[in-house]
Protein backbone atom coordinates (compact mmCIF):
# COMPACT_ATOMS: atom_id res chain seq x y z
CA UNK A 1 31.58 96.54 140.70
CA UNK A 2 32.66 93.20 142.42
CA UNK A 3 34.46 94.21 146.14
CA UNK A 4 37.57 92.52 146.86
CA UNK A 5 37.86 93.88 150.59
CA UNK A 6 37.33 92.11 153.92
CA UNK A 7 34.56 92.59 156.70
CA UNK A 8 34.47 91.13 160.22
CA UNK A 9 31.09 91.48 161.69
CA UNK A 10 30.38 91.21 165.93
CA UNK A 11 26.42 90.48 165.86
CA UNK A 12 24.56 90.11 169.22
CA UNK A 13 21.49 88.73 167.45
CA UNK A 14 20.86 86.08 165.55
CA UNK A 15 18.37 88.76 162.69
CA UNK A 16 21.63 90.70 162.53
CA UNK A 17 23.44 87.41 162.25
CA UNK A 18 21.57 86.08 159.40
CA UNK A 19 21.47 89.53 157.78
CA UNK A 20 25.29 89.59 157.48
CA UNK A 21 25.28 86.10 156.08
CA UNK A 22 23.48 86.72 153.39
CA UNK A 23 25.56 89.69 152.25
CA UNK A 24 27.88 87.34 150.48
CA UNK A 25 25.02 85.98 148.03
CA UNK A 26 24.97 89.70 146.36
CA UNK A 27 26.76 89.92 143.30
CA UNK A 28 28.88 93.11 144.24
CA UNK A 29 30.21 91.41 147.37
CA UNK A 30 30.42 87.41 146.11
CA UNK A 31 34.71 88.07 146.57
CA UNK A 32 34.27 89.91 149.84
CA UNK A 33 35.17 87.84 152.74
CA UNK A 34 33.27 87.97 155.59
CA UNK A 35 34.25 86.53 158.85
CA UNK A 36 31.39 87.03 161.85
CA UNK A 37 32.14 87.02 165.76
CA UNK A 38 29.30 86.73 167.68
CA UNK A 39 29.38 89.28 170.92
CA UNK A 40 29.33 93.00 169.84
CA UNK A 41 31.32 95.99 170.46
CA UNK A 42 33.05 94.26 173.46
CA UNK A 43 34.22 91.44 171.65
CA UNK A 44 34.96 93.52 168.61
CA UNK A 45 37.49 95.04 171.35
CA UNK A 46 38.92 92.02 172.22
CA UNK A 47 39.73 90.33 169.08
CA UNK A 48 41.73 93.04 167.85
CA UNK A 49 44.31 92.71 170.96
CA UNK A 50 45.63 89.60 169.08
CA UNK A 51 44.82 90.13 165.48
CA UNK A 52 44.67 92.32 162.77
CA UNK A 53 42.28 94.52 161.62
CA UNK A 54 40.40 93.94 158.45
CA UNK A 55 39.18 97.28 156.27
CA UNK A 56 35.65 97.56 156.87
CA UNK A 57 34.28 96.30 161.07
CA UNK A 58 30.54 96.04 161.87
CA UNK A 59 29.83 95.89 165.40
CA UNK A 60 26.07 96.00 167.11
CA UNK A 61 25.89 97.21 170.38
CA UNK A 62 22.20 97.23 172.34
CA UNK A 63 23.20 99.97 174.58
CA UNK A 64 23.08 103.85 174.96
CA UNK A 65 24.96 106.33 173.61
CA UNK A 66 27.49 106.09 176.67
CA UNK A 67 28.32 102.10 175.83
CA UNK A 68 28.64 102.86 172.30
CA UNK A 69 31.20 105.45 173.12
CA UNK A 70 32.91 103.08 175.69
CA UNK A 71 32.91 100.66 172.78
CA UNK A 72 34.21 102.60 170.45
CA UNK A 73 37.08 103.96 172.59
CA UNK A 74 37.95 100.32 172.97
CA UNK A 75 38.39 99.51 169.72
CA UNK A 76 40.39 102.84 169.00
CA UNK A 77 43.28 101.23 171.51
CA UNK A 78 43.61 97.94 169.12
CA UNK A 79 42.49 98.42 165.85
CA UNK A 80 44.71 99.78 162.98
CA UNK A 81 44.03 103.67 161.15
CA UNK A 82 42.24 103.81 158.34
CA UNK A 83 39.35 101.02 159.34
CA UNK A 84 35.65 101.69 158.22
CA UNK A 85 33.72 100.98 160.83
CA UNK A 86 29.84 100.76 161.13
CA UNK A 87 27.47 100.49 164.12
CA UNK A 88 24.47 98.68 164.25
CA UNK A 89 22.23 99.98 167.63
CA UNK A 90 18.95 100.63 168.98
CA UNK A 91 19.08 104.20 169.14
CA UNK A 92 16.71 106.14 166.81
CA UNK A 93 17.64 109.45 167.76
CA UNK A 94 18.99 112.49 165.01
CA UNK A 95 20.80 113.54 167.40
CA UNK A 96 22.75 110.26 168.82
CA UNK A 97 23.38 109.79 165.01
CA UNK A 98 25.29 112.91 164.16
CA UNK A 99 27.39 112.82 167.26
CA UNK A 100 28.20 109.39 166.20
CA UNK A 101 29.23 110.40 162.87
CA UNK A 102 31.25 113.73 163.69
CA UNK A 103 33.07 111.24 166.08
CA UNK A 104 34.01 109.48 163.18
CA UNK A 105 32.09 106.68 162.91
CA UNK A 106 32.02 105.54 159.08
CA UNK A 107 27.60 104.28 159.57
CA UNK A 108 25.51 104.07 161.97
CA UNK A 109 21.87 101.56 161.15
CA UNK A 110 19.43 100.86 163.76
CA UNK A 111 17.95 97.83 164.08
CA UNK A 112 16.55 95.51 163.09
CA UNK A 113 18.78 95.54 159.47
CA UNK A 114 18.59 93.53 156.41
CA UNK A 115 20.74 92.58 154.13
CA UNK A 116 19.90 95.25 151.65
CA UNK A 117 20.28 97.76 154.98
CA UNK A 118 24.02 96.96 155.40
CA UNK A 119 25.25 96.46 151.79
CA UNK A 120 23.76 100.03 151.06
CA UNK A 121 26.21 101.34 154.10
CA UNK A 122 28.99 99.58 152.89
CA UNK A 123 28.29 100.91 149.47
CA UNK A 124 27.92 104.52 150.51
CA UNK A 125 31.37 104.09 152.44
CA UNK A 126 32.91 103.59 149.76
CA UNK A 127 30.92 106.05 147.49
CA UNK A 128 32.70 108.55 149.63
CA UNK A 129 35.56 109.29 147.88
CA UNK A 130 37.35 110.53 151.24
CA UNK A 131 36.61 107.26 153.17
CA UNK A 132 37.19 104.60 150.15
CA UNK A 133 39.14 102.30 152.19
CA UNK A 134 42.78 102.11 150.08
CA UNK A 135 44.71 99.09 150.11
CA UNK A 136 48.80 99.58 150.75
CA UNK A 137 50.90 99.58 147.16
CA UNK A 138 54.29 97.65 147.24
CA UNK A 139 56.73 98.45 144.52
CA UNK A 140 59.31 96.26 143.62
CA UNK A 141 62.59 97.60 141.31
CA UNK A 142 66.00 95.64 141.00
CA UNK A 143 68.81 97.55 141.13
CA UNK A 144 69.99 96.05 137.34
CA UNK A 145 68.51 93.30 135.53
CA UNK A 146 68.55 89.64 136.56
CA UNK A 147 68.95 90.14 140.10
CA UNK A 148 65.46 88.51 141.41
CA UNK A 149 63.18 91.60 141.82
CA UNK A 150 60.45 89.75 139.65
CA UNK A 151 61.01 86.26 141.40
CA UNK A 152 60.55 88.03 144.99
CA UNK A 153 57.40 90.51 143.99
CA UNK A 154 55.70 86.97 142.60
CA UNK A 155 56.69 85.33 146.01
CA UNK A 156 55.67 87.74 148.27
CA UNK A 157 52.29 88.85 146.71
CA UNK A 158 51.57 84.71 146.71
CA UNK A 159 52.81 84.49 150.33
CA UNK A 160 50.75 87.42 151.87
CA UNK A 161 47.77 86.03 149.77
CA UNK A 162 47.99 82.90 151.41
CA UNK A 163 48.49 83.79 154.58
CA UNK A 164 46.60 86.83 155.26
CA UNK A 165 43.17 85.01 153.35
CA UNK A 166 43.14 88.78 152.05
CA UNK A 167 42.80 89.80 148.40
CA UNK A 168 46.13 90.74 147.12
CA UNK A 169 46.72 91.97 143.57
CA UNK A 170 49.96 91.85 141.65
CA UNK A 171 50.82 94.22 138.50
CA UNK A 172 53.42 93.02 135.83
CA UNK A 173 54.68 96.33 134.63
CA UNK A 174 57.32 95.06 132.33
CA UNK A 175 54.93 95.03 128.99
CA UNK A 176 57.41 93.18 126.93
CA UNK A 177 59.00 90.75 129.40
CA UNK A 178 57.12 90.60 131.88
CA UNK A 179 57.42 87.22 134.27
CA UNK A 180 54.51 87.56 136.83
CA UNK A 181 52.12 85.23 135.38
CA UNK A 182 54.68 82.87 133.74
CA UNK A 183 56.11 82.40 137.18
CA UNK A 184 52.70 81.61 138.47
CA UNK A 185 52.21 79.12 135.41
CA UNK A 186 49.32 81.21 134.61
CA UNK A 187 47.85 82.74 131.15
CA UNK A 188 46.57 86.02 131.19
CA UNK A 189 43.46 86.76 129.65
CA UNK A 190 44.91 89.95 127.54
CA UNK A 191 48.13 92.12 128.21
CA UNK A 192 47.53 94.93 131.13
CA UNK A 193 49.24 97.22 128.77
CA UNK A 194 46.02 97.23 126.77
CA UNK A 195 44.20 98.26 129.89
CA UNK A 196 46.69 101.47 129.65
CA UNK A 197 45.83 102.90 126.27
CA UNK A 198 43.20 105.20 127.31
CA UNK A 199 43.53 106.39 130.83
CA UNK A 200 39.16 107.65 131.00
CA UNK A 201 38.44 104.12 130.03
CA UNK A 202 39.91 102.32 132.87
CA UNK A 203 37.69 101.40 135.62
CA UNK A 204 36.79 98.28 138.50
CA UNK A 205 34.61 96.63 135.67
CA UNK A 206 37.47 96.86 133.18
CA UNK A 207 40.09 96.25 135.00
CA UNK A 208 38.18 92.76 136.13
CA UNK A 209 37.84 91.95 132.72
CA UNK A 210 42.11 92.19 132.42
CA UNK A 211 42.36 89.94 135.47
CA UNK A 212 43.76 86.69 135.54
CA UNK A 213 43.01 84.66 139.05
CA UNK A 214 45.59 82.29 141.03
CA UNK A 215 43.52 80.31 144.25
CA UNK A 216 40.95 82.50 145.92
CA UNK A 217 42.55 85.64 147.24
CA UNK A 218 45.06 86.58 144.82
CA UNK A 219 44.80 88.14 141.10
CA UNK A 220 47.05 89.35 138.28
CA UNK A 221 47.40 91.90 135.49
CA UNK A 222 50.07 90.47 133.75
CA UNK A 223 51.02 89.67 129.85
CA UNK A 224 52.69 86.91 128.00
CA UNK A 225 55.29 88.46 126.55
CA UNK A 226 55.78 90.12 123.59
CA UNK A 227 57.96 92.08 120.79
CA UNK A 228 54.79 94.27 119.85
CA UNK A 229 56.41 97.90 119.86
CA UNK A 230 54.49 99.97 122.73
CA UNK A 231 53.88 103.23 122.98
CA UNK A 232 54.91 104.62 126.66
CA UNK A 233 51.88 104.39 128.85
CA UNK A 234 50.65 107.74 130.44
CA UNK A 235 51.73 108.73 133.66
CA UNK A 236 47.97 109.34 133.91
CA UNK A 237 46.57 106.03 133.12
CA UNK A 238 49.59 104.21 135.92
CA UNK A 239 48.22 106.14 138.30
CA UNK A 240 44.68 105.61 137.27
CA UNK A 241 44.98 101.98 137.52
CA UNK A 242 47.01 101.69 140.69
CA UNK A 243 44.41 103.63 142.74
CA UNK A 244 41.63 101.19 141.44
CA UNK A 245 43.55 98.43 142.06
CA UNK A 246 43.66 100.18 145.91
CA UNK A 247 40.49 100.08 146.32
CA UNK A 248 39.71 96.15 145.23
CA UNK A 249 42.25 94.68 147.03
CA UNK A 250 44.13 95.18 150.97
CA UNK A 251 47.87 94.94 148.94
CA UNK A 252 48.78 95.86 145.59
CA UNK A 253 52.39 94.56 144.56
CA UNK A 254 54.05 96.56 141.96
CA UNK A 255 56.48 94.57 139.74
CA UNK A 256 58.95 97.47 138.12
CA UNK A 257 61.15 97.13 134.99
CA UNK A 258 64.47 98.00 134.99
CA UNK A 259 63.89 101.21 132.86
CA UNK A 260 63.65 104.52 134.36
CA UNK A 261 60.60 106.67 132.97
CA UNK A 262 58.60 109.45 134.16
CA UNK A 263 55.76 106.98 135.02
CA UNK A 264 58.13 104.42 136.77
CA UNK A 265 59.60 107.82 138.61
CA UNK A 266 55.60 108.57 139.42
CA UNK A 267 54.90 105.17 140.72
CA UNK A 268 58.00 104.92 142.95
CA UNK A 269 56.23 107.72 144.77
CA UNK A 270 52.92 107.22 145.51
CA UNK A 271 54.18 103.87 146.98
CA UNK A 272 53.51 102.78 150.25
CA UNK A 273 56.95 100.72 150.41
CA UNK A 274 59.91 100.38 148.31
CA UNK A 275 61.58 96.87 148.10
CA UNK A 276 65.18 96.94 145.76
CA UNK A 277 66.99 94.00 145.22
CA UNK A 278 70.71 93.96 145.00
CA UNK A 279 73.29 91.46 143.88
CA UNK A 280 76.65 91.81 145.85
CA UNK A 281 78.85 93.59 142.91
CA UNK A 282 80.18 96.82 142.61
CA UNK A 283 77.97 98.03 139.44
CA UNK A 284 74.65 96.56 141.69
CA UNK A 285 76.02 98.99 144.79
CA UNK A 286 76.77 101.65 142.26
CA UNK A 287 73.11 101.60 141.07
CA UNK A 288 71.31 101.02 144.52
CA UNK A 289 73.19 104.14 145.95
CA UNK A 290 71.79 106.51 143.04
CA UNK A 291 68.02 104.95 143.59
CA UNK A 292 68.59 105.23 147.53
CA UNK A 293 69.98 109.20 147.12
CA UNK A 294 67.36 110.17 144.50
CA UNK A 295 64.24 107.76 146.85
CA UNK A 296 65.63 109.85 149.93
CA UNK A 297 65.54 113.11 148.25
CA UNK A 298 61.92 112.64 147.08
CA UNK A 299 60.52 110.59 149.67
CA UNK A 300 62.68 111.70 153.08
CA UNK A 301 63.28 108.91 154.90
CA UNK A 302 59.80 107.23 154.43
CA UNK A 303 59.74 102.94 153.50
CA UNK A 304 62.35 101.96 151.76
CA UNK A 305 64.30 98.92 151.69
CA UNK A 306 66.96 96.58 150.32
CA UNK A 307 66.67 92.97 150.22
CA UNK A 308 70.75 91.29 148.93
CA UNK A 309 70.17 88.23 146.62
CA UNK A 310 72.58 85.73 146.19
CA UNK A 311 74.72 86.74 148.93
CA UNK A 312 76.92 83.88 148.81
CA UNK A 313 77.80 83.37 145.21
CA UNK A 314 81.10 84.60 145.26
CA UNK A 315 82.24 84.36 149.15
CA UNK A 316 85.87 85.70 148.57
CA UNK A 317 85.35 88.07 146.33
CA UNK A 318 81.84 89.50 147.07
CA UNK A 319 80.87 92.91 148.65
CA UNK A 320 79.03 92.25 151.72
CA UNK A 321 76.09 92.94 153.72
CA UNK A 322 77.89 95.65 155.73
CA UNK A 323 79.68 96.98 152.68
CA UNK A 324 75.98 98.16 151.70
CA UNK A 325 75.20 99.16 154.85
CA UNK A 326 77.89 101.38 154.98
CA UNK A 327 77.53 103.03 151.49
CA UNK A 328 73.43 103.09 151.96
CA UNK A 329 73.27 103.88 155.48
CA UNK A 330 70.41 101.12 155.83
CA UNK A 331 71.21 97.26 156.55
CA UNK A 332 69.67 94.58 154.19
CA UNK A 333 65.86 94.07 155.28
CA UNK A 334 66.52 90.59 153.84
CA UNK A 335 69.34 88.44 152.78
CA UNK A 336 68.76 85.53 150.50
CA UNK A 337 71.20 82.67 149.98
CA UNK A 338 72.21 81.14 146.47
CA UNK A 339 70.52 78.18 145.50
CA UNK A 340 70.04 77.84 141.67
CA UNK A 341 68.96 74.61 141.68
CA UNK A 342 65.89 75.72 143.90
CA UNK A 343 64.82 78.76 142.27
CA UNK A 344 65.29 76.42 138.68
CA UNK A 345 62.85 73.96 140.33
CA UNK A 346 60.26 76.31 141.03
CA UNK A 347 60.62 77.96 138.23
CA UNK A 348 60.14 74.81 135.64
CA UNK A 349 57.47 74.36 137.91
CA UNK A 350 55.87 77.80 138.30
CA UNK A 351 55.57 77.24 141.90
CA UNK A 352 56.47 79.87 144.59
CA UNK A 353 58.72 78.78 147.58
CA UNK A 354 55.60 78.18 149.94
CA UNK A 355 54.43 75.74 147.46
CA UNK A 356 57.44 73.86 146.15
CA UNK A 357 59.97 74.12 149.40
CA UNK A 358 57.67 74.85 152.28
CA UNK A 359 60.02 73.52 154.65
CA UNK A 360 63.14 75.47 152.89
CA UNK A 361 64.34 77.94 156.12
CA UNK A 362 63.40 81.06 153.12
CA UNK A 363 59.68 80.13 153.36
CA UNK A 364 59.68 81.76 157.08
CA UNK A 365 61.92 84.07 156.37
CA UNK A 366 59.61 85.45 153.14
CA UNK A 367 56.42 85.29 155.20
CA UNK A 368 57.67 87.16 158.17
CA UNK A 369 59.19 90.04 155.58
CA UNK A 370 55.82 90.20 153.23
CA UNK A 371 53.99 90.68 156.60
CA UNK A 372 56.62 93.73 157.56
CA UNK A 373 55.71 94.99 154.21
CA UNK A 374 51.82 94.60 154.76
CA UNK A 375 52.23 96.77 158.13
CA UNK A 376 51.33 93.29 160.11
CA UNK A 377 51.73 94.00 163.40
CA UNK A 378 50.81 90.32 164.66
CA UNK A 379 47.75 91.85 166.60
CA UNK A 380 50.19 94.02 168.80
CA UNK A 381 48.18 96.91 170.49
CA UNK A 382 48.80 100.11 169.25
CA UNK A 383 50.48 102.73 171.64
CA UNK A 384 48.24 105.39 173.37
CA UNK A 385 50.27 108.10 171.56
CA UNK A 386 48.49 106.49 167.91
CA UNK A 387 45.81 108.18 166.24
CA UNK A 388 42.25 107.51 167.82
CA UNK A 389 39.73 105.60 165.99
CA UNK A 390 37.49 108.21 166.83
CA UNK A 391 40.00 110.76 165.08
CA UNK A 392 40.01 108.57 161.20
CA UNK A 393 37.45 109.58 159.60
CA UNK A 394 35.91 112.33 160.79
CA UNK A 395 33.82 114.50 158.24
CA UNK A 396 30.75 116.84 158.57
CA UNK A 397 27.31 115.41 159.98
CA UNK A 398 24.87 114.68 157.76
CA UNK A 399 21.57 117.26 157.72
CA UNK A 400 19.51 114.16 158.75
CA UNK A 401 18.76 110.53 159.19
């Protein structure tokens, strides 16, 4: 299996240094990316007061167990939930090591390591099915047909690969019509759907194989249209390939047709956000009302949002933003202008809005709203009342070391 995740890595020695390096030349990890910080646990602590926190963190720290536990308690007040992280230290004691681990450390090596040392830890974290670091789903449904659902999903799957330098993969659900890669001016190597027909067969290796790549960080399963009468996928093998996908990749974007099935239903919930576009007409407020209601009833009041396209098409006679709001209960999360000749451009072009109109005032405001969507704090500290790092992933101690 080829890993799609990200690593950053705070050596205090050069061995270690080199060690890391060469983690990138393995097969398995040749689409991981690696970033290193020389300085240890304390500057592990200090980086992540101003940025985000990448799924897997090795730190190496030379002192006893009382700095690594200073360390780590550091890192639990700025790092995100959910993070793997291994320890690299000098202590060769049973002992030091289980306490470590029933404190919820993901590893812990002595050194010196090697490069085999530290891939075989990052392997075994991910081995462990209740540790395998899952990346966020973001589903994508317009409230009727035509209203820019697919055009956004494209756009901000591009926009957080680009700007996060994080692997992001999109999913063209739409077998038939799907627009994902065309928009992308891209040519998939087979249909997803024939990923689908067997839900035992689908795994990392073969959903690789269905992948089609766009620049370095982002990937598709997509199709190129067609009339081919399909058989309805199994609820089974959605779900199947959706919680593969999580694990190759920090953000899965979920592009929805405008068909309700029990597998669309299925998908809708084990999302991690919710984005429906709206037009500003009756029949589009009429629609988003039954999706919020039956979302709400389902979900409670967990992610979900509404983004209003083309909200100045018809100026006199449109509903508006607050007309939504008021029949919703939740404002617009985004409000996009009408420009046809723009989104015709880009189109022709199959270029996304950072690439054909980066200075066009929708390029910020797209960036700033995939990064809401990400959970992209800007490197904000979390509050003392957040879970502990210590608290993630705790799990019994191993018998020995």
């Amino acid at each position: 299996m080829i890993h799609r995740f990200s690593i950053e890595a705070f050596p205090l020695s050069k061995d270690t240094e080199a060690a890391l390096a060469g983690l990138t030349s393995e097969r398995e990890f040749a689409k991981t990316k690696l970033t290193i910080h020389f300085g240890g646990m304390a500057r592990a602590a200090k980086h992540y007061v101003d940025n985000p926190s990448p799924q897997f963190i090795l730190v190496e720290e030379n002192g006893g167990p009382d700095e690594i536990q200073k360390g780590l308690e550091a890192l639990a007040e700025v790092v995100e939930p959910g993070r793997k992280v291994i320890v690299i230290g000098s202590i060769n004691d049973v002992q030091a090591y289980r306490r470590l681990i029933n404190q919820g450390v993901s590893e812990y090596l002595v050194g010196p390591v090697s490069t085999a040392d530290i891939a075989a830890a990052i392997i075994s974290c991910i081995k462990d099915a209740s540790s395998t670091p899952k990346g966020r789903v973001i589903s994508f449904l317009g409230s009727r047909g035509g209203v820019g659902s697919s055009t956004l999903a494209a756009n901000i799957a591009w926009t957080l690969a680009q700007t996060t330098q994080e692997e992001v993969i999109g999913i063209d659900l739409d077998f038939n019509f799907g627009t994902m890669a065309l928009s992308l001016n891209l040519d998939p190597k087979q249909a997803v759907f024939d990923a689908l027909t067997e839900a035992e067969r689908i795994d990392p290796v073969l959903i690789e194989r269905f992948m089609t790549e766009h620049g370095s960080h982002f990937s598709i399963l997509s199709t190129t249209g067609s009339l081919k009468e399909m058989a309805e996928p199994s609820t089974e093998a959605i779900e199947r390939l959706v919680d593969i996908c999580r694990t190759m990749a920090q953000v899965v974007v979920l592009d929805l047709p405008r068909q309700w099935s029990s597998w669309a239903s299925a998908v809708l919930l084990l999302s991690d956000e919710i984005v429906l576009t709206a037009n500003p007409d009756i029949a589009n407020l009429r629609d988003a009302k039954m999706m919020f209601d039956w979302l709400k009833s389902r979900r409670g009041n967990t992610s979900s949002r509404l983004v209003l396209n083309k909200a100045d098409v018809a100026k006199r006679n449109q509903l508006s933003a607050k007309d939504f709001q008021d029949t919703l209960g939740q404002a617009p999360s985004l409000t996009i202008g009408f420009d046809p000749t723009l989104f015709a451009q880009l189109a022709n072009n199959g270029q996304m809005v950072g690439e054909g109109a980066k200075s066009h005032r929708l390029n910020e405001q797209l960036r700033q709203f995939a990064h809401q969507l990400a959970g992209r704090k800007g490197g904000t500290a979390r509050s003392s009342s957040a879970p502990k790092l210590l608290n993630w992933l705790k799990r019994p101690a191993k018998s020995s070391k």
